[in-house]
N, C-alpha and C. Protein backbone atom coordinates (compact mmCIF):
# COMPACT_ATOMS: atom_id res chain seq x y z
N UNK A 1 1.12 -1.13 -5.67
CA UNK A 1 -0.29 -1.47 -5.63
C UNK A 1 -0.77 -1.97 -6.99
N UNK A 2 0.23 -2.67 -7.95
CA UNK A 2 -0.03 -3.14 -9.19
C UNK A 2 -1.09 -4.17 -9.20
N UNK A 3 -0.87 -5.11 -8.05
CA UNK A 3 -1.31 -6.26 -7.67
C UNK A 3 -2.53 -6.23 -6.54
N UNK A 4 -3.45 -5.26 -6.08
CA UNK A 4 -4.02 -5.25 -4.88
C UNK A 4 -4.95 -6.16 -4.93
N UNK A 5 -5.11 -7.03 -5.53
CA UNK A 5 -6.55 -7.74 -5.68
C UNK A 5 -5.59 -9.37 -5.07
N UNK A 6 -4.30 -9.52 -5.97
CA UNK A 6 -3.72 -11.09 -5.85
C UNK A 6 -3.89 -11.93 -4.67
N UNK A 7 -4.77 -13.02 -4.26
CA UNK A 7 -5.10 -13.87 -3.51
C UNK A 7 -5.85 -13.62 -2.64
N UNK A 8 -6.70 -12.22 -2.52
CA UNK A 8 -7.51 -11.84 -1.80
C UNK A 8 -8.92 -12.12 -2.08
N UNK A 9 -10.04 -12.23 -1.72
CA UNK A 9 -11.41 -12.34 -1.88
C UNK A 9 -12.12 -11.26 -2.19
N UNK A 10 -13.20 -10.93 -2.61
CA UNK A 10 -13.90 -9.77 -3.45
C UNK A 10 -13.79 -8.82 -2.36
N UNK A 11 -14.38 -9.43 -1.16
CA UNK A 11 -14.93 -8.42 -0.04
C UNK A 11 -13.53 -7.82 0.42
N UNK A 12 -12.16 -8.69 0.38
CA UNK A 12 -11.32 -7.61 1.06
C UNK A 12 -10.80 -6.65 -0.05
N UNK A 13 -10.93 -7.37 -1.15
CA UNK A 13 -10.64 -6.65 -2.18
C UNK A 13 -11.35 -5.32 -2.15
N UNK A 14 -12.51 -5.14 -2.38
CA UNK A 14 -13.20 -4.44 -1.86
C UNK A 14 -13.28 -3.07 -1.47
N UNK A 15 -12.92 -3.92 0.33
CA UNK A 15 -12.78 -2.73 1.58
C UNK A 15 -11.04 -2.01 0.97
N UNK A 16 -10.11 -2.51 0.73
CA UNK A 16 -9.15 -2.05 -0.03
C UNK A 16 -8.92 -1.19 -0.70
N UNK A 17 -9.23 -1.25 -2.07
CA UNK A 17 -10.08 -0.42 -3.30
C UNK A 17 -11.11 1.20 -2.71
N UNK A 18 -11.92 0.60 -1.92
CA UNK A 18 -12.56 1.61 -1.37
C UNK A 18 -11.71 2.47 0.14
N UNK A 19 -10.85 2.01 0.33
CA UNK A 19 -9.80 2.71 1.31
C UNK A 19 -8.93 3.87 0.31
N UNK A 20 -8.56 2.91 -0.79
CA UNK A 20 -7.35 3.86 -1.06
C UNK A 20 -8.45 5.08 -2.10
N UNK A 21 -9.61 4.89 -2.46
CA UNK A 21 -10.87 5.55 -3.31
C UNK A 21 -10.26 6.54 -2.03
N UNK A 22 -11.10 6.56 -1.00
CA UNK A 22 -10.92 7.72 0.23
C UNK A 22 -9.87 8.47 0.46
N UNK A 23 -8.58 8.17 0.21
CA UNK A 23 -7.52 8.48 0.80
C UNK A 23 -7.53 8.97 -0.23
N UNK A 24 -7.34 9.49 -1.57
CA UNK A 24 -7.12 10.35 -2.46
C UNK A 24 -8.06 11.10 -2.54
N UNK A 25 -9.28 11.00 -1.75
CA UNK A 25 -10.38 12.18 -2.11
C UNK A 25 -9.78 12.97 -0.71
N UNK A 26 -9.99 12.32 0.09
CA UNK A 26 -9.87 13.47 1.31
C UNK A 26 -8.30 14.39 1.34
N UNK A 27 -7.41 13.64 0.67
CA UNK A 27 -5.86 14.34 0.35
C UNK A 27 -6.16 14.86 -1.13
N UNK A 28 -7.11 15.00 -1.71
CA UNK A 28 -7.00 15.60 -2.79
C UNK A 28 -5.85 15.09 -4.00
N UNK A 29 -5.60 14.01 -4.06
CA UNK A 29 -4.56 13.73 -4.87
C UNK A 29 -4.26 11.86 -4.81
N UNK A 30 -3.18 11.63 -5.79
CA UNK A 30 -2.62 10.32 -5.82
C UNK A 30 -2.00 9.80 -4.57
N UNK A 31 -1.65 8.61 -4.22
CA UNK A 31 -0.60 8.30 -3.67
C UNK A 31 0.54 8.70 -4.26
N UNK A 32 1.37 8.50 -3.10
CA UNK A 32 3.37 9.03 -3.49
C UNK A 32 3.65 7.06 -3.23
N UNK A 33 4.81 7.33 -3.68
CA UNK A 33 5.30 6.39 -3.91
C UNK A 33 6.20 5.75 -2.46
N UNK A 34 6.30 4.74 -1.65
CA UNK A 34 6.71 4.83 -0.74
C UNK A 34 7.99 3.83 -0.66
N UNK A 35 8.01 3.15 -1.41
CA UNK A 35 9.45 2.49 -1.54
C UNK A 35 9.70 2.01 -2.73
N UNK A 36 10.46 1.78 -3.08
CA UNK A 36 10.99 1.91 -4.33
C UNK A 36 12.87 0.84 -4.37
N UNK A 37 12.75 0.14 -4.64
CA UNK A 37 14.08 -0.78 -4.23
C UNK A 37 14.08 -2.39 -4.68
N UNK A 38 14.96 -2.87 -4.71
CA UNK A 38 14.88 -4.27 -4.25
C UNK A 38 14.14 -5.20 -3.26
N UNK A 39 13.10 -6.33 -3.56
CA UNK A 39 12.14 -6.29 -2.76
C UNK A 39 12.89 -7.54 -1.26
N UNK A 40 14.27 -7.57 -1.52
CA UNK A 40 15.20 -8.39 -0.43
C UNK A 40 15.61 -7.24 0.78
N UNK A 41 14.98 -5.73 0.46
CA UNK A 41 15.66 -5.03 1.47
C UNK A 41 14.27 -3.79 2.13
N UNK A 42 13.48 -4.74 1.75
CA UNK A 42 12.13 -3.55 2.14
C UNK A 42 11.87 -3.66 3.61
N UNK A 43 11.94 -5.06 3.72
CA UNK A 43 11.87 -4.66 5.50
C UNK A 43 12.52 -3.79 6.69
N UNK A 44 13.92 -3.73 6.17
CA UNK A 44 14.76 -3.14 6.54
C UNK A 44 14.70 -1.94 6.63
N UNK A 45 14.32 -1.43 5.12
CA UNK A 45 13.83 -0.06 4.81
C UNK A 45 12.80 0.44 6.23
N UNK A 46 11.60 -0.47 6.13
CA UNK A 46 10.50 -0.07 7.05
C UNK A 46 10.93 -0.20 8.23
N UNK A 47 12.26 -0.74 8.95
CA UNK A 47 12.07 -0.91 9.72
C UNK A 47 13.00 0.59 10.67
N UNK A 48 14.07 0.46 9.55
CA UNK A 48 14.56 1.99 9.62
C UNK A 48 13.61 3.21 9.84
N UNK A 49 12.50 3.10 9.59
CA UNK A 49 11.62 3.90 9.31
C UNK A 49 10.55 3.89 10.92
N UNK A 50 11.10 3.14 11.89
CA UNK A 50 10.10 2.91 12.58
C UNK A 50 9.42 1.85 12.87
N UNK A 51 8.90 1.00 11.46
CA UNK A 51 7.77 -0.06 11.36
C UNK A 51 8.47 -1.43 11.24
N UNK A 52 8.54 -1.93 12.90
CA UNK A 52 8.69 -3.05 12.61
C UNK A 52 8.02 -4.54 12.25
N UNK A 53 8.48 -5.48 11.69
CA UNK A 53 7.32 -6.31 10.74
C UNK A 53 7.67 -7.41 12.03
């Protein structure tokens, strides 16, 4: 999430910013880290995982 703003517009930027604001108040904490790898094998990862793209 280094990048959450790159090629997006204020407003989605925004609703974004103010998503992940929420998600650490109501969990009380940071995000965890959810992948971590080479970015030639992330789909794969997710998809292992369930989430297909």
């Amino acid at each position: 999430m280094d990048e959450v703003s790159t090629s997006l517009d204020s407003s989605m930027t925004y609703h974004i910013v103010n998503s992940l604001k929420q998600y650490v108040h109501i969990l009380n904490g940071t995000s965890q880290i959810v992948y971590q790898g080479p970015h030639e094998h992330v789909l794969e990862f997710f998809e292992s995982m369930g989430f297909k793209c």
